[in-house]
N, C-alpha and C. Protein backbone atom coordinates (compact mmCIF):
# COMPACT_ATOMS: atom_id res chain seq x y z
N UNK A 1 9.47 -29.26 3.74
CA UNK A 1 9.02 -27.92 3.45
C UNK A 1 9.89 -26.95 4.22
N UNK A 2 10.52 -25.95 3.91
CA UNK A 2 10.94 -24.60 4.19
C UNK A 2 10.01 -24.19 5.07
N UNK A 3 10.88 -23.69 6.34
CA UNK A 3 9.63 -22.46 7.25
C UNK A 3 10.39 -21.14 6.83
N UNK A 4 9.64 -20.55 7.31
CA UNK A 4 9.76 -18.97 6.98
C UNK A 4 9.60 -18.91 5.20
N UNK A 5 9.95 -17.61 4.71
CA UNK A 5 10.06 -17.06 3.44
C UNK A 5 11.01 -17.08 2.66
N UNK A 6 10.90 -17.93 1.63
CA UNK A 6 12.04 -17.81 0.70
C UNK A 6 12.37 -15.99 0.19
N UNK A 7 13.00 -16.92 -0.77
CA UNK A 7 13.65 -15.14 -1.39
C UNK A 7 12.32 -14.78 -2.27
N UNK A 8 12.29 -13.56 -1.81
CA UNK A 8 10.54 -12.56 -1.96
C UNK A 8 11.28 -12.11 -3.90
N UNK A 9 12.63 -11.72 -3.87
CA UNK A 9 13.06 -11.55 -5.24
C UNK A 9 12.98 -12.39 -6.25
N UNK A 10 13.08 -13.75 -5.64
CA UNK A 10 12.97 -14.68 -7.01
C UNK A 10 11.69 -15.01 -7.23
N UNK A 11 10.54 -14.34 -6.52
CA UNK A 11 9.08 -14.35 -7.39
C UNK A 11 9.16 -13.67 -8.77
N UNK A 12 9.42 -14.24 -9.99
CA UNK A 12 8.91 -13.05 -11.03
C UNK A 12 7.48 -13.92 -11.89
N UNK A 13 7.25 -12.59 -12.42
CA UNK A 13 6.05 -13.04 -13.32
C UNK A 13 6.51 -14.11 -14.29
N UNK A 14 5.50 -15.46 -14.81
CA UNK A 14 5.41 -16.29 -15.69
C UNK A 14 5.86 -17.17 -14.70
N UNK A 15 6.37 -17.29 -13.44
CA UNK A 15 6.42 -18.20 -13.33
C UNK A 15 5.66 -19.32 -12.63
N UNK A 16 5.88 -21.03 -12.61
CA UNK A 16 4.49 -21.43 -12.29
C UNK A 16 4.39 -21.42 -10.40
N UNK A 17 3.28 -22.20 -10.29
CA UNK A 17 2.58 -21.99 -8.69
C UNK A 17 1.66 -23.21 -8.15
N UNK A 18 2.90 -23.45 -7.07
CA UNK A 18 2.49 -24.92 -6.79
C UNK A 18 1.84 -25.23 -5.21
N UNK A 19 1.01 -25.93 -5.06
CA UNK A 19 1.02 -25.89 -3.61
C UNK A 19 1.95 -26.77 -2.74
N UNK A 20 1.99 -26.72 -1.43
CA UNK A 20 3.05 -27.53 -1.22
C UNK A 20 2.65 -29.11 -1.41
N UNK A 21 1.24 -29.87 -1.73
CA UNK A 21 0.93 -31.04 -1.51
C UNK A 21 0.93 -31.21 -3.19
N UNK A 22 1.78 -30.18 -3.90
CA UNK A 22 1.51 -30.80 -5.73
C UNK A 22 0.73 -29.91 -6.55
N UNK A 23 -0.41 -29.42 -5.78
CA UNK A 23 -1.41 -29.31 -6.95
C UNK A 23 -0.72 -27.71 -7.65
N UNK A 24 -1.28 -27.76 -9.31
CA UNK A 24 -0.30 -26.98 -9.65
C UNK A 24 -1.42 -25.79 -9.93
N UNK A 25 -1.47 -24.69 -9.46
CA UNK A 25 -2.29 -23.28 -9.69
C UNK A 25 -2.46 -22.25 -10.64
N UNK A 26 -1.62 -22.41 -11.63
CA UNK A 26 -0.96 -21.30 -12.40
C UNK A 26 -0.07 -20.87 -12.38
N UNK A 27 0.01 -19.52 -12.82
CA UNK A 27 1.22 -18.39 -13.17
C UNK A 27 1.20 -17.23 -12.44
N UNK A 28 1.94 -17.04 -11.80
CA UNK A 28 2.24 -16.22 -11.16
C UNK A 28 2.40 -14.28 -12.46
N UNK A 29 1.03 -13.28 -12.53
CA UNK A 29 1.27 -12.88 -13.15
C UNK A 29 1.11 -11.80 -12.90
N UNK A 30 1.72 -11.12 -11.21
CA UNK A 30 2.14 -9.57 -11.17
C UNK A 30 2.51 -9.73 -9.74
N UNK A 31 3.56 -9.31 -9.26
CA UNK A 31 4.38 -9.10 -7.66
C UNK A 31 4.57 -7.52 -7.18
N UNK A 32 4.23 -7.58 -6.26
CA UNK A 32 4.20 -6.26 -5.36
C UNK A 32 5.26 -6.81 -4.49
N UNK A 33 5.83 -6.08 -3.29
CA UNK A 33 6.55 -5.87 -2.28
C UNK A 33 5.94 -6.66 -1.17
N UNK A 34 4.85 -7.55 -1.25
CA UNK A 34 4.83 -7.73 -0.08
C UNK A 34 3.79 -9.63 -0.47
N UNK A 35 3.22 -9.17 -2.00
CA UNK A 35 2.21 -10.39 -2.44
C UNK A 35 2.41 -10.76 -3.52
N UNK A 36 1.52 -11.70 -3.89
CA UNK A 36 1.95 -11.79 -5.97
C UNK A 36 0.56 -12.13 -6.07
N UNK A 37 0.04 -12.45 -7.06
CA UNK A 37 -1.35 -12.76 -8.17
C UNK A 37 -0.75 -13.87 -9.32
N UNK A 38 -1.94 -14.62 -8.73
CA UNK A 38 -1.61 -16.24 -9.56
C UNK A 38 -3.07 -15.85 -10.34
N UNK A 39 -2.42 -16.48 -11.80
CA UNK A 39 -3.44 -16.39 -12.74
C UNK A 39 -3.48 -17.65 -12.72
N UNK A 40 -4.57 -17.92 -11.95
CA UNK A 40 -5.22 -19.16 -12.18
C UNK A 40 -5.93 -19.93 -13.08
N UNK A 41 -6.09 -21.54 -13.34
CA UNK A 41 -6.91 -22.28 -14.38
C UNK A 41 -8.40 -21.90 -13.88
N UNK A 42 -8.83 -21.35 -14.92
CA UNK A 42 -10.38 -21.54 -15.22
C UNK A 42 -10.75 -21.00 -14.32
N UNK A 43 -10.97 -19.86 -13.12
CA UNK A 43 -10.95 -19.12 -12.13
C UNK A 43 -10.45 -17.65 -12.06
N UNK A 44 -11.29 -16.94 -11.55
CA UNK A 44 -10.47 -15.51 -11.31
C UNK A 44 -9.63 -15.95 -10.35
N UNK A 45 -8.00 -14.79 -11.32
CA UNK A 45 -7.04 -14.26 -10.25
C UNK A 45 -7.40 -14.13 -8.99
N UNK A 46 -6.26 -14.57 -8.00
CA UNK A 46 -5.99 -13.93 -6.99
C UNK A 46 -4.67 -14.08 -6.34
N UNK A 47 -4.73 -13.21 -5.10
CA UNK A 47 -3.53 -12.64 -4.66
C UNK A 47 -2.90 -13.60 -3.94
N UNK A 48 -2.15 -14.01 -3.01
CA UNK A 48 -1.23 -14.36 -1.97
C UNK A 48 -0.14 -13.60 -1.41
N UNK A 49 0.10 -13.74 0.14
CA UNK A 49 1.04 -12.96 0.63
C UNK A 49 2.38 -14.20 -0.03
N UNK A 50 3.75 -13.08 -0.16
CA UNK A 50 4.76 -13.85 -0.40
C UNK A 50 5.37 -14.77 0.62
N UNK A 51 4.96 -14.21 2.15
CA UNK A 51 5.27 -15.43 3.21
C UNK A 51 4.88 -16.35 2.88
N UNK A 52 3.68 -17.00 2.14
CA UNK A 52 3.59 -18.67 1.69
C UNK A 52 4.45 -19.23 0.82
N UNK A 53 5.30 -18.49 0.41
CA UNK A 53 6.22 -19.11 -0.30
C UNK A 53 7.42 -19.95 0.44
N UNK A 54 7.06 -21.55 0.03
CA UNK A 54 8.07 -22.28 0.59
C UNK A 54 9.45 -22.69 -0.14
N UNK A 55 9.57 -22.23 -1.29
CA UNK A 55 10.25 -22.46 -2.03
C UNK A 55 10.46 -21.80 -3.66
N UNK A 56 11.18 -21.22 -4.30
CA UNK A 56 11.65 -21.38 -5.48
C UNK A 56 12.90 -22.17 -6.00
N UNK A 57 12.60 -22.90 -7.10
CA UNK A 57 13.61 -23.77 -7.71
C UNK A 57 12.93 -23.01 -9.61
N UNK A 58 14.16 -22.77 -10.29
CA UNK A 58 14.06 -22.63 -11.30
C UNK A 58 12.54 -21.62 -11.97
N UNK A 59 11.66 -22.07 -12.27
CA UNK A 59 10.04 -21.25 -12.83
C UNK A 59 9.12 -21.74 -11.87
N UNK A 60 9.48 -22.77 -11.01
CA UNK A 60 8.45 -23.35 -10.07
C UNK A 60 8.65 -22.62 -8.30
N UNK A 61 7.51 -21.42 -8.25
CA UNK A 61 7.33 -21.21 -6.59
C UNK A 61 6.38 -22.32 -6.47
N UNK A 62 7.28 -22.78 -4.90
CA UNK A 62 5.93 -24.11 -4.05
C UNK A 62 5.66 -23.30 -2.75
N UNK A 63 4.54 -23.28 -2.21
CA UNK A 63 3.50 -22.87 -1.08
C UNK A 63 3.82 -23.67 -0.47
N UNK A 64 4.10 -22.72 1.27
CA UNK A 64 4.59 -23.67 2.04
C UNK A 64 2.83 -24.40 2.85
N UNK A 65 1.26 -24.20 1.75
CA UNK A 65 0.27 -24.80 2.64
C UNK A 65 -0.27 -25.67 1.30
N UNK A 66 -1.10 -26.34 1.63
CA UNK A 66 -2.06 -27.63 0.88
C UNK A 66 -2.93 -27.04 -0.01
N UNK A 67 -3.63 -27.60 -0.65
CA UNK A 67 -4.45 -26.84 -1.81
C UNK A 67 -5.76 -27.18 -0.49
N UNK A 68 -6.32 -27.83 0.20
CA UNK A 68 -7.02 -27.57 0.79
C UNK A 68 -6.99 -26.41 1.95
N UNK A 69 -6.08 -25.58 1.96
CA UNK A 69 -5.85 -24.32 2.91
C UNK A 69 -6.31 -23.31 2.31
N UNK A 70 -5.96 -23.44 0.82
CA UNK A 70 -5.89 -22.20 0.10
C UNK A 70 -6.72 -21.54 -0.19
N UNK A 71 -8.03 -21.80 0.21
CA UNK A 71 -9.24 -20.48 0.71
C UNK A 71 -8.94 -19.17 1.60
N UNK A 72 -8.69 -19.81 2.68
CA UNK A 72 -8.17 -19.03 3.68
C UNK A 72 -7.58 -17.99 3.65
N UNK A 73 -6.65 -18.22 2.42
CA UNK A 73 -5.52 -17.40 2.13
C UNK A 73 -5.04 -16.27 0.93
N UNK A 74 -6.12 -16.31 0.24
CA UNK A 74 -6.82 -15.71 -1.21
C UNK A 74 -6.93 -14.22 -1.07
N UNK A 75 -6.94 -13.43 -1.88
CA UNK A 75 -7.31 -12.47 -1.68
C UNK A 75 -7.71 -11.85 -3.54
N UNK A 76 -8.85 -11.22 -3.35
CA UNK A 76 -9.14 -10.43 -4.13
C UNK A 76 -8.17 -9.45 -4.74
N UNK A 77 -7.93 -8.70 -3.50
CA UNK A 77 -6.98 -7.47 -4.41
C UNK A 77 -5.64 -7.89 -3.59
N UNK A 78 -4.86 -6.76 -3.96
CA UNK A 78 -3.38 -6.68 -3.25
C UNK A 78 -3.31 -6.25 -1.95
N UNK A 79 -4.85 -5.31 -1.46
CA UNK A 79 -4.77 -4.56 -0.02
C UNK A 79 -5.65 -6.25 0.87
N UNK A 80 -5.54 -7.03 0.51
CA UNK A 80 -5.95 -8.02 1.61
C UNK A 80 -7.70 -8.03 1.24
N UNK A 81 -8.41 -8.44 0.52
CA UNK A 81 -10.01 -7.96 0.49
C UNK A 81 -9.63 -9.99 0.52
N UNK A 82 -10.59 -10.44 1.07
CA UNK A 82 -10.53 -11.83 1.36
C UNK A 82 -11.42 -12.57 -0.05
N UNK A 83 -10.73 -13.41 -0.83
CA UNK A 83 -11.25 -13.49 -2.48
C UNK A 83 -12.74 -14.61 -2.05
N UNK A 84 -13.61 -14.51 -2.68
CA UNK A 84 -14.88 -15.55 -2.81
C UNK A 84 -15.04 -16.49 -1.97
């Protein structure tokens, strides 16, 4: 796994969203300057800061944490509101 932040530019919309242990989340389907919004399976959207990004290769961003982290790290909106 990558530490620190990949390139915050090669987030674009459609593409997919992985955690770093596999599990696959959706689509990545709106980026701000600082987060993006994964349209998730069967679940409301939510946000992530772009620092979890451990990687882009091709349509696939991977999270540099586990799908069991990824509560923690959710957010409702884009200003940080902590999601469900």
């Amino acid at each position: 796994m990558t530490s620190a932040h990949a390139d915050d530019s090669a987030v674009t919309a459609g593409m997919r969203v992985s955690t770093a242990d596999g599990v696959d989340l959706g689509e990545v389907k709106e980026v701000t300057d600082t987060q993006f919004k994964v349209n998730a399976f069967y679940q409301p959207d939510y946000w992530l800061d772009l620092s979890l990004v451990a990687s882009v290769h091709g349509a696939l961003v991977t999270l540099a944490i586990p799908r069991e982290d990824l509560a923690a790290y959710r957010h409702d909106d884009p200003d940080g509101a902590t999601a469900g």
